[in-house]
N, C-alpha and C. Protein backbone atom coordinates (compact mmCIF):
# COMPACT_ATOMS: atom_id res chain seq x y z
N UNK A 1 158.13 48.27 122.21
CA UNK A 1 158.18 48.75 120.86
C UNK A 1 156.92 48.34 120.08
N UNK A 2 156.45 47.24 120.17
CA UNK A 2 155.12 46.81 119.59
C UNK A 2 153.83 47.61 119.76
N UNK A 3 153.89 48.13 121.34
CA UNK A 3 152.87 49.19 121.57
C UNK A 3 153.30 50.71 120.93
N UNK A 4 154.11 50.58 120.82
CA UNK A 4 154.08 51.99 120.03
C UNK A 4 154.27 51.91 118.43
N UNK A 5 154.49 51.10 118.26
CA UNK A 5 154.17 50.80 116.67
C UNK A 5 152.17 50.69 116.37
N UNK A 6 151.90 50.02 117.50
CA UNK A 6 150.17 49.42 117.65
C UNK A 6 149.71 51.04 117.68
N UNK A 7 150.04 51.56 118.79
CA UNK A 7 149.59 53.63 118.91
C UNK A 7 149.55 53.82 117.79
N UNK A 8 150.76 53.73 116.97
CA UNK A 8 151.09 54.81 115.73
C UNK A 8 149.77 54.45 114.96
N UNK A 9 150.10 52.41 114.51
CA UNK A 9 148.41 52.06 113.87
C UNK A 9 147.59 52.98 113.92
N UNK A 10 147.02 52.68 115.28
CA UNK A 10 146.05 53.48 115.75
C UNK A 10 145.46 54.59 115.48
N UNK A 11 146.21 55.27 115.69
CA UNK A 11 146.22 56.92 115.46
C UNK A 11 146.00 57.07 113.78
N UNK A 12 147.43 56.44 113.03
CA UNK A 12 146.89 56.28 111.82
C UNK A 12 146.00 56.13 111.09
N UNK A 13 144.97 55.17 112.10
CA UNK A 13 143.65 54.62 111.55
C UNK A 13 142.58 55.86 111.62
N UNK A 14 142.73 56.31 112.94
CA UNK A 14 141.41 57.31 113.45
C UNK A 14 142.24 58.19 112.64
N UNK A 15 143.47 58.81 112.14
CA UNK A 15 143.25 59.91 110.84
C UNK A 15 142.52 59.69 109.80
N UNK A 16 142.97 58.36 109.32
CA UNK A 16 142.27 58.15 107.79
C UNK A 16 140.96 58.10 108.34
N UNK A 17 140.57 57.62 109.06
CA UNK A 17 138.71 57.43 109.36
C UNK A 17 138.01 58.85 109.34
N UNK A 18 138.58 59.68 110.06
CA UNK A 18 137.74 60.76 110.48
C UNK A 18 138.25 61.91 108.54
N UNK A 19 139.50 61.44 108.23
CA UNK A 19 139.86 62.21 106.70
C UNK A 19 138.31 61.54 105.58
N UNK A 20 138.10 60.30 106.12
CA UNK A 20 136.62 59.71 105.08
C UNK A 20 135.94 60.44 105.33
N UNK A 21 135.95 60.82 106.78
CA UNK A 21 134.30 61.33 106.90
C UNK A 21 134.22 63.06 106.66
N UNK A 22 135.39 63.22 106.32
CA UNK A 22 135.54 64.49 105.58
C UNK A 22 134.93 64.55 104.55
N UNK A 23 135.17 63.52 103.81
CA UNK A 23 134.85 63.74 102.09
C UNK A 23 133.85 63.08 101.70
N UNK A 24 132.85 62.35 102.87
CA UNK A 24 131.32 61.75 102.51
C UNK A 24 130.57 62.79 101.85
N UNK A 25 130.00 62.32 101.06
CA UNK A 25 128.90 63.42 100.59
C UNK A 25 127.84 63.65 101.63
N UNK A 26 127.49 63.03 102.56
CA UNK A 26 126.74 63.64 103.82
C UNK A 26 127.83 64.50 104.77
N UNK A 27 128.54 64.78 104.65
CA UNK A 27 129.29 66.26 105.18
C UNK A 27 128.89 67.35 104.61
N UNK A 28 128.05 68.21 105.52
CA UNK A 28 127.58 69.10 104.60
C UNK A 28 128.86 70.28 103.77
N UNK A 29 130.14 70.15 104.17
CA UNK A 29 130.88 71.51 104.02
C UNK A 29 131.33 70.92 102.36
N UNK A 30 131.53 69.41 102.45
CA UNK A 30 131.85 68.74 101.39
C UNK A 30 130.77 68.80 100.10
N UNK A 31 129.75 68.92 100.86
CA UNK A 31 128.40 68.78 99.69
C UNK A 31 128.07 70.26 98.93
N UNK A 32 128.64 71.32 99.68
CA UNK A 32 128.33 72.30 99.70
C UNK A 32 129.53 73.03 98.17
N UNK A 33 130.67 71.92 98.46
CA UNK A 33 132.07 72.18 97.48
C UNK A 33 131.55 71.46 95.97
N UNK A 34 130.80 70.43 96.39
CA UNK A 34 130.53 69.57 95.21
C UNK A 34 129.59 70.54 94.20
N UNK A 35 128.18 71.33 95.10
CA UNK A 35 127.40 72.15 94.50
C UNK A 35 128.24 73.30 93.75
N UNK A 36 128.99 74.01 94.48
CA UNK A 36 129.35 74.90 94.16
C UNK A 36 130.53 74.40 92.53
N UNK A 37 130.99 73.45 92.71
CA UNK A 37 131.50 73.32 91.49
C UNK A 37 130.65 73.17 90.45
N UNK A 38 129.57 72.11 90.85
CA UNK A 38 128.64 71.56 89.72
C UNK A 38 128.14 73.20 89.34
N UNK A 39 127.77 74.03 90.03
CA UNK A 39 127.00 75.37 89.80
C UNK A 39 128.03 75.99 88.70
N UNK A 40 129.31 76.40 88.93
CA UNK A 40 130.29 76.99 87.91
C UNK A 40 130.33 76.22 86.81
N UNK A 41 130.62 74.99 86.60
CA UNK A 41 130.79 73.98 85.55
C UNK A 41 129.61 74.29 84.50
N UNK A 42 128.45 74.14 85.25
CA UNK A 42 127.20 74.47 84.32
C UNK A 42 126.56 75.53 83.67
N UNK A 43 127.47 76.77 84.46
CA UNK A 43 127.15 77.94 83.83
C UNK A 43 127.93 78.07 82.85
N UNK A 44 128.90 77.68 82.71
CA UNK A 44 130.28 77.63 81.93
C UNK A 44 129.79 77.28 80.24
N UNK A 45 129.03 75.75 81.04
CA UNK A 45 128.80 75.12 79.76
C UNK A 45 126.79 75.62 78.99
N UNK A 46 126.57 76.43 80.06
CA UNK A 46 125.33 76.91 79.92
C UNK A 46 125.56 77.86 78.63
N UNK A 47 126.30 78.94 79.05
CA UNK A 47 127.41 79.75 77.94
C UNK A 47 127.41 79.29 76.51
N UNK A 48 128.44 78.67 76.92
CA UNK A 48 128.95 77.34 75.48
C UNK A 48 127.78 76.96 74.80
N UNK A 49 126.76 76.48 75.14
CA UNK A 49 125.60 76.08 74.36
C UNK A 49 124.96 77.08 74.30
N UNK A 50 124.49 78.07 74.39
CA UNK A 50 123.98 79.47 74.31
C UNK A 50 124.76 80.39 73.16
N UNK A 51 125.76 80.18 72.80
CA UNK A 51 126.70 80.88 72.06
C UNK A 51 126.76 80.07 70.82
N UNK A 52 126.95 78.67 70.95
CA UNK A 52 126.56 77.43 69.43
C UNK A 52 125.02 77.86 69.16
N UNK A 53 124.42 77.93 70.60
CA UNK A 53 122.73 78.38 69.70
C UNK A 53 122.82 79.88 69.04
N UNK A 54 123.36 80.47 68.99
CA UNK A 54 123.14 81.51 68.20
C UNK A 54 124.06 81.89 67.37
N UNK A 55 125.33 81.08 67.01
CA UNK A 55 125.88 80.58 66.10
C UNK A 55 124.81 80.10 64.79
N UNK A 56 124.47 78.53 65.53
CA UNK A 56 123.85 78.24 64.57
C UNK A 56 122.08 79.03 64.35
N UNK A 57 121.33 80.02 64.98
CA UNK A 57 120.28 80.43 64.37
C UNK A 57 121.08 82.02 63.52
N UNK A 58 121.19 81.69 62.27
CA UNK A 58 121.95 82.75 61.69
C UNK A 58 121.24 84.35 61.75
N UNK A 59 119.72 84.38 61.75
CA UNK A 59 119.25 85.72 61.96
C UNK A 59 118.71 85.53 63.46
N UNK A 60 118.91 86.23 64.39
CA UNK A 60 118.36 86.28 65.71
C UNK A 60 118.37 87.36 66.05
N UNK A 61 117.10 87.95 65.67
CA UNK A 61 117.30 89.91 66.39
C UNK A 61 116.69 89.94 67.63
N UNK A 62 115.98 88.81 68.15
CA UNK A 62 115.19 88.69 69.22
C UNK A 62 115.82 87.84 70.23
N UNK A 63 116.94 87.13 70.25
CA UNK A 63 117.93 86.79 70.86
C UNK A 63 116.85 85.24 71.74
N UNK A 64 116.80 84.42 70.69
CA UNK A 64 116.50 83.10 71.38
C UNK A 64 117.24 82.45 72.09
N UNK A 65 118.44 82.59 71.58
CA UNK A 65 119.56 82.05 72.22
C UNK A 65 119.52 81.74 73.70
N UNK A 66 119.27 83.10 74.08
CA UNK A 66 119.34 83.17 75.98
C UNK A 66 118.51 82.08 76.53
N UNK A 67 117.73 81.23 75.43
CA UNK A 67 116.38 80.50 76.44
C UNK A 67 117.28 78.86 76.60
N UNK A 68 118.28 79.17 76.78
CA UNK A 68 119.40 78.05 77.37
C UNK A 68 119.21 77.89 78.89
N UNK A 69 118.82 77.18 79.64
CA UNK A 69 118.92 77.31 81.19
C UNK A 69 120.06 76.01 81.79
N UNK A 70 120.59 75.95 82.79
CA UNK A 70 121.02 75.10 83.43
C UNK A 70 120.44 74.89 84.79
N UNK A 71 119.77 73.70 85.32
CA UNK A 71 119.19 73.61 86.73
C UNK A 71 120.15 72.85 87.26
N UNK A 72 120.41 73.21 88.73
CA UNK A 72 121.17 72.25 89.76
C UNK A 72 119.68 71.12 90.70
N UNK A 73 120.21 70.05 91.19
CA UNK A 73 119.52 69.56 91.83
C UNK A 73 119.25 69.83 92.98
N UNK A 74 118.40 69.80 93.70
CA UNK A 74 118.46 69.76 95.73
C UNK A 74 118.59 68.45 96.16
N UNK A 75 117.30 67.36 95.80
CA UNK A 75 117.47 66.10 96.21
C UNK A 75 118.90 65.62 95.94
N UNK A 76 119.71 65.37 94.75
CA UNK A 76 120.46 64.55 94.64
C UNK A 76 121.76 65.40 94.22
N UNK A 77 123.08 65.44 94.02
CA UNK A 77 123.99 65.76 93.44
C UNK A 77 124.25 65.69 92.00
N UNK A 78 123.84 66.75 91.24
CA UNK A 78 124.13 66.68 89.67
C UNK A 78 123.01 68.34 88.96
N UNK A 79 123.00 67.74 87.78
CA UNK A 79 122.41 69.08 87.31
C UNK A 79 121.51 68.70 85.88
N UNK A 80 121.40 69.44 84.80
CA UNK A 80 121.38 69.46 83.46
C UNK A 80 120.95 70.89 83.03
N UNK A 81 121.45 70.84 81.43
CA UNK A 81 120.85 71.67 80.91
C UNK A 81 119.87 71.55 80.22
N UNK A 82 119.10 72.38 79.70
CA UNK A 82 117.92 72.43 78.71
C UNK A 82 117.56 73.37 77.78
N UNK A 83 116.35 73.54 77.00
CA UNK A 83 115.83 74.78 76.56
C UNK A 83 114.71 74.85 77.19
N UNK A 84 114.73 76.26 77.77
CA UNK A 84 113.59 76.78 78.90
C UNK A 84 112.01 76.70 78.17
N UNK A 85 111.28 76.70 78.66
CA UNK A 85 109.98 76.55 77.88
C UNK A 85 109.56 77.31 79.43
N UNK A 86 108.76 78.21 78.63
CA UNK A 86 108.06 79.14 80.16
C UNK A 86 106.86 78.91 79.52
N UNK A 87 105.77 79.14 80.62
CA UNK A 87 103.96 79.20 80.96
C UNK A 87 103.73 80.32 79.54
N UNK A 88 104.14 81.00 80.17
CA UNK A 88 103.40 82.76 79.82
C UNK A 88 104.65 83.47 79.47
N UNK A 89 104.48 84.33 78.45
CA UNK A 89 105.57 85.37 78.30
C UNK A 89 105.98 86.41 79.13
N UNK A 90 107.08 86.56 79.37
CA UNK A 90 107.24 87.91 80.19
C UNK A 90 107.11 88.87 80.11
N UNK A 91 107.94 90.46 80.10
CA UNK A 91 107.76 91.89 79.49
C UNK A 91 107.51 91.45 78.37
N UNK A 92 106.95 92.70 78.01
CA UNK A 92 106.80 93.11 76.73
C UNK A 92 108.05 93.33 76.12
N UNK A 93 108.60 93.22 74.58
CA UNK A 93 109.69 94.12 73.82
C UNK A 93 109.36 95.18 73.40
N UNK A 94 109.77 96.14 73.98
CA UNK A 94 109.72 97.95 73.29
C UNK A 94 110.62 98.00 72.38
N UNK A 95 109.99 98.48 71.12
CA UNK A 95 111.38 98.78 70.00
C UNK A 95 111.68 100.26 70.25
N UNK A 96 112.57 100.34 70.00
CA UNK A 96 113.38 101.99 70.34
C UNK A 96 113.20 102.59 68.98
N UNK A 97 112.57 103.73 69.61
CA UNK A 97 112.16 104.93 68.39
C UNK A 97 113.29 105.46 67.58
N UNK A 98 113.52 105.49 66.11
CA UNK A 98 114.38 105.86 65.72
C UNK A 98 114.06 107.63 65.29
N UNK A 99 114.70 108.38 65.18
CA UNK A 99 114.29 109.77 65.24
C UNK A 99 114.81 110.44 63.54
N UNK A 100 113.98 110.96 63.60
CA UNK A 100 114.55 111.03 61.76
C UNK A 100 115.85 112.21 61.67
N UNK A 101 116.16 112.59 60.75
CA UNK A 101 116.91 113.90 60.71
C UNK A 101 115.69 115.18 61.19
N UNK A 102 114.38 115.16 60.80
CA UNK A 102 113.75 116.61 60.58
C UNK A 102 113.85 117.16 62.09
N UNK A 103 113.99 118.42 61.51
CA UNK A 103 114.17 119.16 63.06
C UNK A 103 112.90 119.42 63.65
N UNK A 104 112.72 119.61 64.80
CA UNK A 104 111.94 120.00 65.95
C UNK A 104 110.81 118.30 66.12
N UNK A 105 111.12 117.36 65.00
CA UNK A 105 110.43 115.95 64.83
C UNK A 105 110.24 115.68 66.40
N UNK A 106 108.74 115.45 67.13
CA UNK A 106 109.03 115.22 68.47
C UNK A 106 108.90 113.21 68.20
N UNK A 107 109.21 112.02 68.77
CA UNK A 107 108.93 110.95 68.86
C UNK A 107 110.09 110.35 67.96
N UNK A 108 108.93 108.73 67.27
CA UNK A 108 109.97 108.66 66.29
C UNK A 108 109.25 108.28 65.03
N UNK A 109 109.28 107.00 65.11
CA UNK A 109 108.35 105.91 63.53
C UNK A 109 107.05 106.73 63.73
N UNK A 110 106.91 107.07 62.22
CA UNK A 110 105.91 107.42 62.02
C UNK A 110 104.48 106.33 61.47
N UNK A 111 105.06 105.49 60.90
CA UNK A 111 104.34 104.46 60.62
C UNK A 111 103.93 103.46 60.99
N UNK A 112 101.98 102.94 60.99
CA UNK A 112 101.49 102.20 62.00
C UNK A 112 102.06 101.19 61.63
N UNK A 113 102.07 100.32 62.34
CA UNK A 113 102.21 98.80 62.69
C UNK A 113 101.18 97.87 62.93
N UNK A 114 100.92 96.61 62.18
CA UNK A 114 100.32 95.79 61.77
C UNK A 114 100.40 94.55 63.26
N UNK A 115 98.77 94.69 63.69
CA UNK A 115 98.11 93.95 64.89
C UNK A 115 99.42 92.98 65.24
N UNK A 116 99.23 91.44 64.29
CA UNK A 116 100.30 90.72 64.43
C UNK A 116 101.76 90.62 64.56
N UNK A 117 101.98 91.93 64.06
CA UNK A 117 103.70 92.02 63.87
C UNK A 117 103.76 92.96 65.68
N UNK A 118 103.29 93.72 66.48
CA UNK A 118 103.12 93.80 67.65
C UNK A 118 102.98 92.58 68.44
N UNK A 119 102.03 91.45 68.35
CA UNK A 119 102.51 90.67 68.80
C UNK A 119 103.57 89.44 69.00
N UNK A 120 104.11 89.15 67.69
CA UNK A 120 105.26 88.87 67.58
C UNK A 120 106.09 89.47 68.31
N UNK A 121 106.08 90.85 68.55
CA UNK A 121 107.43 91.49 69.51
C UNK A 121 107.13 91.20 70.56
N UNK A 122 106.28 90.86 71.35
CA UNK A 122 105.87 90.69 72.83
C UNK A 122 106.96 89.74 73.10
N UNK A 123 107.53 88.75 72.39
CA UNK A 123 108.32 87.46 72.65
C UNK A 123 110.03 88.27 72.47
N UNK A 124 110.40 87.94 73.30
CA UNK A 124 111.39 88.30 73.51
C UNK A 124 112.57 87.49 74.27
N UNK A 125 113.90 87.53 73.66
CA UNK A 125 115.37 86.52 74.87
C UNK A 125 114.51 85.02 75.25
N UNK A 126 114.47 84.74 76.60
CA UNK A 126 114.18 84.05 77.29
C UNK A 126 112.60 83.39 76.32
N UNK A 127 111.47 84.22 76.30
CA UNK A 127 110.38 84.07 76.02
C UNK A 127 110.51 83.14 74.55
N UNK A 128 111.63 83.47 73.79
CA UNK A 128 111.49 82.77 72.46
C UNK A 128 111.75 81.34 72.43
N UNK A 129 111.69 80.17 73.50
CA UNK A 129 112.52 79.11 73.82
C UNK A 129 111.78 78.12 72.28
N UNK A 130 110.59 78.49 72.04
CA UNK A 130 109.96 77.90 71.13
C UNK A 130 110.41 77.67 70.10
N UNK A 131 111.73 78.90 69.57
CA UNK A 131 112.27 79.14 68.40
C UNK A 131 113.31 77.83 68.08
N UNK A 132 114.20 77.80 69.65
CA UNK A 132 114.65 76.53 69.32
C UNK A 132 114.40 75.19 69.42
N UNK A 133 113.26 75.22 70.42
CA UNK A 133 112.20 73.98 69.84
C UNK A 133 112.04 73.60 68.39
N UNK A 134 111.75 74.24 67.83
CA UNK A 134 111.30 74.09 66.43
C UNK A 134 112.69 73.73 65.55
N UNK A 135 113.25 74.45 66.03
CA UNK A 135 114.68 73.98 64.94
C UNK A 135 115.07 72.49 65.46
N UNK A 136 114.79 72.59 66.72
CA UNK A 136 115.74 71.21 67.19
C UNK A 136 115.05 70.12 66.76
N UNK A 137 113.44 69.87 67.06
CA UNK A 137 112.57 68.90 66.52
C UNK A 137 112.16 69.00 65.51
N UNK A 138 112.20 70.18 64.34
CA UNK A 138 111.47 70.49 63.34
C UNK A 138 109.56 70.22 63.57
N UNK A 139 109.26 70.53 62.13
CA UNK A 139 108.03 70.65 62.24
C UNK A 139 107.30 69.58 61.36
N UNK A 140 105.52 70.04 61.35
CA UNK A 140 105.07 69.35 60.54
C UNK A 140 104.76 69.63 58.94
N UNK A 141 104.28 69.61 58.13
CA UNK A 141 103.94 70.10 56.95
C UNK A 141 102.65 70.69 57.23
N UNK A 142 102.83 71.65 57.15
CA UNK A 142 101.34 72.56 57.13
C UNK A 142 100.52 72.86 56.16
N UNK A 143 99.73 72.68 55.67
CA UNK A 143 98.51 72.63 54.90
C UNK A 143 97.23 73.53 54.88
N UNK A 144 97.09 74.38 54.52
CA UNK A 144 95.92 75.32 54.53
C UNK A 144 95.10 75.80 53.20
N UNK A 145 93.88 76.62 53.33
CA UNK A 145 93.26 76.58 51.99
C UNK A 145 94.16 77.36 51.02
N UNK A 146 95.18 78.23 51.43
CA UNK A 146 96.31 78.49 50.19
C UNK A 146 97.33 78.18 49.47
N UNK A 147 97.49 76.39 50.25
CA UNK A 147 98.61 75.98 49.53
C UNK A 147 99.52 75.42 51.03
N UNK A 148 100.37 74.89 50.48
CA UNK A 148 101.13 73.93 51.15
C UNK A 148 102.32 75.71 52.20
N UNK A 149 102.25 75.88 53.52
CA UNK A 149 102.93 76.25 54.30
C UNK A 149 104.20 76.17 54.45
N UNK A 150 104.67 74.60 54.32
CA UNK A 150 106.39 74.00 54.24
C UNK A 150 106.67 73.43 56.01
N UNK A 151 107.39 73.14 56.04
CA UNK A 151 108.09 72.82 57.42
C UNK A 151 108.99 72.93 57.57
N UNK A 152 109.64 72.78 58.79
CA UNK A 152 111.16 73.06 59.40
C UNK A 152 111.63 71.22 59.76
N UNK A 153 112.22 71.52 58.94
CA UNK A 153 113.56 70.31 59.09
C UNK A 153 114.00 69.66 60.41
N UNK A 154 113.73 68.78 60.82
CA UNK A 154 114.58 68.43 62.10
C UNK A 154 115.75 68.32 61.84
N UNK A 155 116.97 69.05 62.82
CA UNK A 155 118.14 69.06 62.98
C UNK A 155 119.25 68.45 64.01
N UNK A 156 117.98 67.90 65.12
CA UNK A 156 118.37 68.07 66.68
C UNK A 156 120.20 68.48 66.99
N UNK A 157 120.34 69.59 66.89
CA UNK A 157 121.95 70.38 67.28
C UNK A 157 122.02 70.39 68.70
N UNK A 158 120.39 70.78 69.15
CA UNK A 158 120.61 70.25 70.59
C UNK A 158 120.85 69.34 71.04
N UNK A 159 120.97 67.92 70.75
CA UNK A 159 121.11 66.66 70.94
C UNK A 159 122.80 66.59 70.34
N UNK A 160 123.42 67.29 69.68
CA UNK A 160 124.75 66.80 69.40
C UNK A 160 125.53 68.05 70.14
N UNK A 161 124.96 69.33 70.41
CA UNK A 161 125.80 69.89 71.27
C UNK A 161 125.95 70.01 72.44
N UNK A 162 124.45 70.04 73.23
CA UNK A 162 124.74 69.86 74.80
C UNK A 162 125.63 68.83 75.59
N UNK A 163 125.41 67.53 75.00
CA UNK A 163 126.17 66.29 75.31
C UNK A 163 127.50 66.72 75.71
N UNK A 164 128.27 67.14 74.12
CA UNK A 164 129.66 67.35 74.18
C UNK A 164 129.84 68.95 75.24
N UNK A 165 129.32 69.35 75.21
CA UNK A 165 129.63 70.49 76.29
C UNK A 165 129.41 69.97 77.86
N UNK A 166 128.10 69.15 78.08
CA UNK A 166 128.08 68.61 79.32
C UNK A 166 129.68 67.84 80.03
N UNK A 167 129.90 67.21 78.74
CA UNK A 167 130.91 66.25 79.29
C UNK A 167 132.14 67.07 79.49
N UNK A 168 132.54 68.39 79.37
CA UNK A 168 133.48 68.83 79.59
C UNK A 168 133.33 69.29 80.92
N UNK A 169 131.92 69.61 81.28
CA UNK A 169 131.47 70.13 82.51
C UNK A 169 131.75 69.04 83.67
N UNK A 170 131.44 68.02 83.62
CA UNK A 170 131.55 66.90 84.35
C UNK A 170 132.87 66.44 84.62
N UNK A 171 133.70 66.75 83.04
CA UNK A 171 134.91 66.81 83.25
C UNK A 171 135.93 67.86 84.63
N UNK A 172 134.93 69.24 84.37
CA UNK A 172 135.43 70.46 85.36
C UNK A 172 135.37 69.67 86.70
N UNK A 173 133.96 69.68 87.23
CA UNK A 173 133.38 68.80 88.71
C UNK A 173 134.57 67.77 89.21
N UNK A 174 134.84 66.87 88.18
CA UNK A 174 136.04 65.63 88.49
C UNK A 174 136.88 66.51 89.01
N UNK A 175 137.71 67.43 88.64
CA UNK A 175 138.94 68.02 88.50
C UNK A 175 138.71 68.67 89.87
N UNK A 176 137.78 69.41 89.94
CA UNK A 176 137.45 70.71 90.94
C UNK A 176 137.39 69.45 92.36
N UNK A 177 136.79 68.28 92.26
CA UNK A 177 136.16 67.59 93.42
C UNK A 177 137.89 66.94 93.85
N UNK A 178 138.93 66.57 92.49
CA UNK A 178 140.12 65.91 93.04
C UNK A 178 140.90 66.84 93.57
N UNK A 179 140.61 68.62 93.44
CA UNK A 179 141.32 69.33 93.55
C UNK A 179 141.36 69.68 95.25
N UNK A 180 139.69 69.39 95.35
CA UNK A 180 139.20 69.80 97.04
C UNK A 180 140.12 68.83 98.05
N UNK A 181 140.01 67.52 97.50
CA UNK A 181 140.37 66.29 98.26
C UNK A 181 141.91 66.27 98.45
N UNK A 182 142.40 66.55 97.24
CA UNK A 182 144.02 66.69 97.69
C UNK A 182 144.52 68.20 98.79
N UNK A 183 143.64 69.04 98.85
CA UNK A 183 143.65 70.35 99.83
C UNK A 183 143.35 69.59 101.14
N UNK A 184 142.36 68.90 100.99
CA UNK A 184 142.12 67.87 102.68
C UNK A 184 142.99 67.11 103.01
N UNK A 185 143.56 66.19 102.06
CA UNK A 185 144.83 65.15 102.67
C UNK A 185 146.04 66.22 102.68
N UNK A 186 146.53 66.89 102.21
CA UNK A 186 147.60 67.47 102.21
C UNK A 186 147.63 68.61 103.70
N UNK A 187 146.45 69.02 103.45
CA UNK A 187 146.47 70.36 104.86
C UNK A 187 146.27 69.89 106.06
């Protein structure tokens, strides 16, 4: 009876051992569950802060908002979000011709447009990440030969909203990672 109580040990043991080496993070099938959660969690909360950013920029016809990114890691397990800051701008913005009532009118705006205000449109979604730069750090006082410019206020909203959205995300990952592990001991 002792040897088969000692077997059962046994056996017991090499389950739980080989159930660890299920859920090491060097298992790749395991590492692969962890990414894939961290990946949903962050888009989730990528969202969420993308939607407070354009909440709080009250006029946005150029949609800064979108320049929200979330990166996953390769080296290590985890992620963050940010505001994207790109090199160079991308497309161009085409404004859509509005067409008047007059009949046989071929095109649309008839009226030129001013050098700078064309380039201003070049910036567009993604390209505007600068916009919330500026709100988040504010600016300096600008000074020129016509008089005082003004500045933008520091607000950092990015600093009080990503946090609380991250942590719900991290919150998801916990949940999603206890959810995998009880599917392994149970199945």
């Amino acid at each position: 009876m002792a040897e088969q109580n000692g077997d059962i040990q046994v056996t017991g043991l090499i389950e739980n051992q080989h159930m660890f080496e299920v859920l090491l993070t060097r298992n790749p099938h395991f590492e692969l569950k962890i990414r894939a959660a961290i990946r949903k969690a962050l888009q989730e909360a990528r969202k969420k802060v993308s939607k407070d950013a354009a909440s709080y920029i009250e006029n946005d016809p150029r949609k800064a908002a979108r320049s929200i990114k979330h990166t996953i890691y390769k080296q290590i397990i985890g992620g963050n979000i940010s505001i994207l800051q790109k090199r160079k701008a991308g497309q161009k913005y085409q404004l859509v011709r509005q067409k008047t009532s007059t009949p046989g009118q071929v095109g649309g705006n008839r009226r030129l447009r001013v050098e700078s205000r064309n380039r201003l449109d070049q910036y567009y979604g993604s390209d505007r990440g600068f916009i919330l730069r500026f709100l988040n750090a504010g600016t300096v006082n600008r000074e020129t030969r016509y008089g005082s410019r003004g500045s933008i206020g520091r607000t950092n909203w990015f600093g009080h909203v990503a946090p609380w959205h991250m942590e719900t995300a991290t919150q998801d990952v916990a949940n999603a990672i206890n959810e995998y592990i009880k599917q392994q001991t149970n199945g």
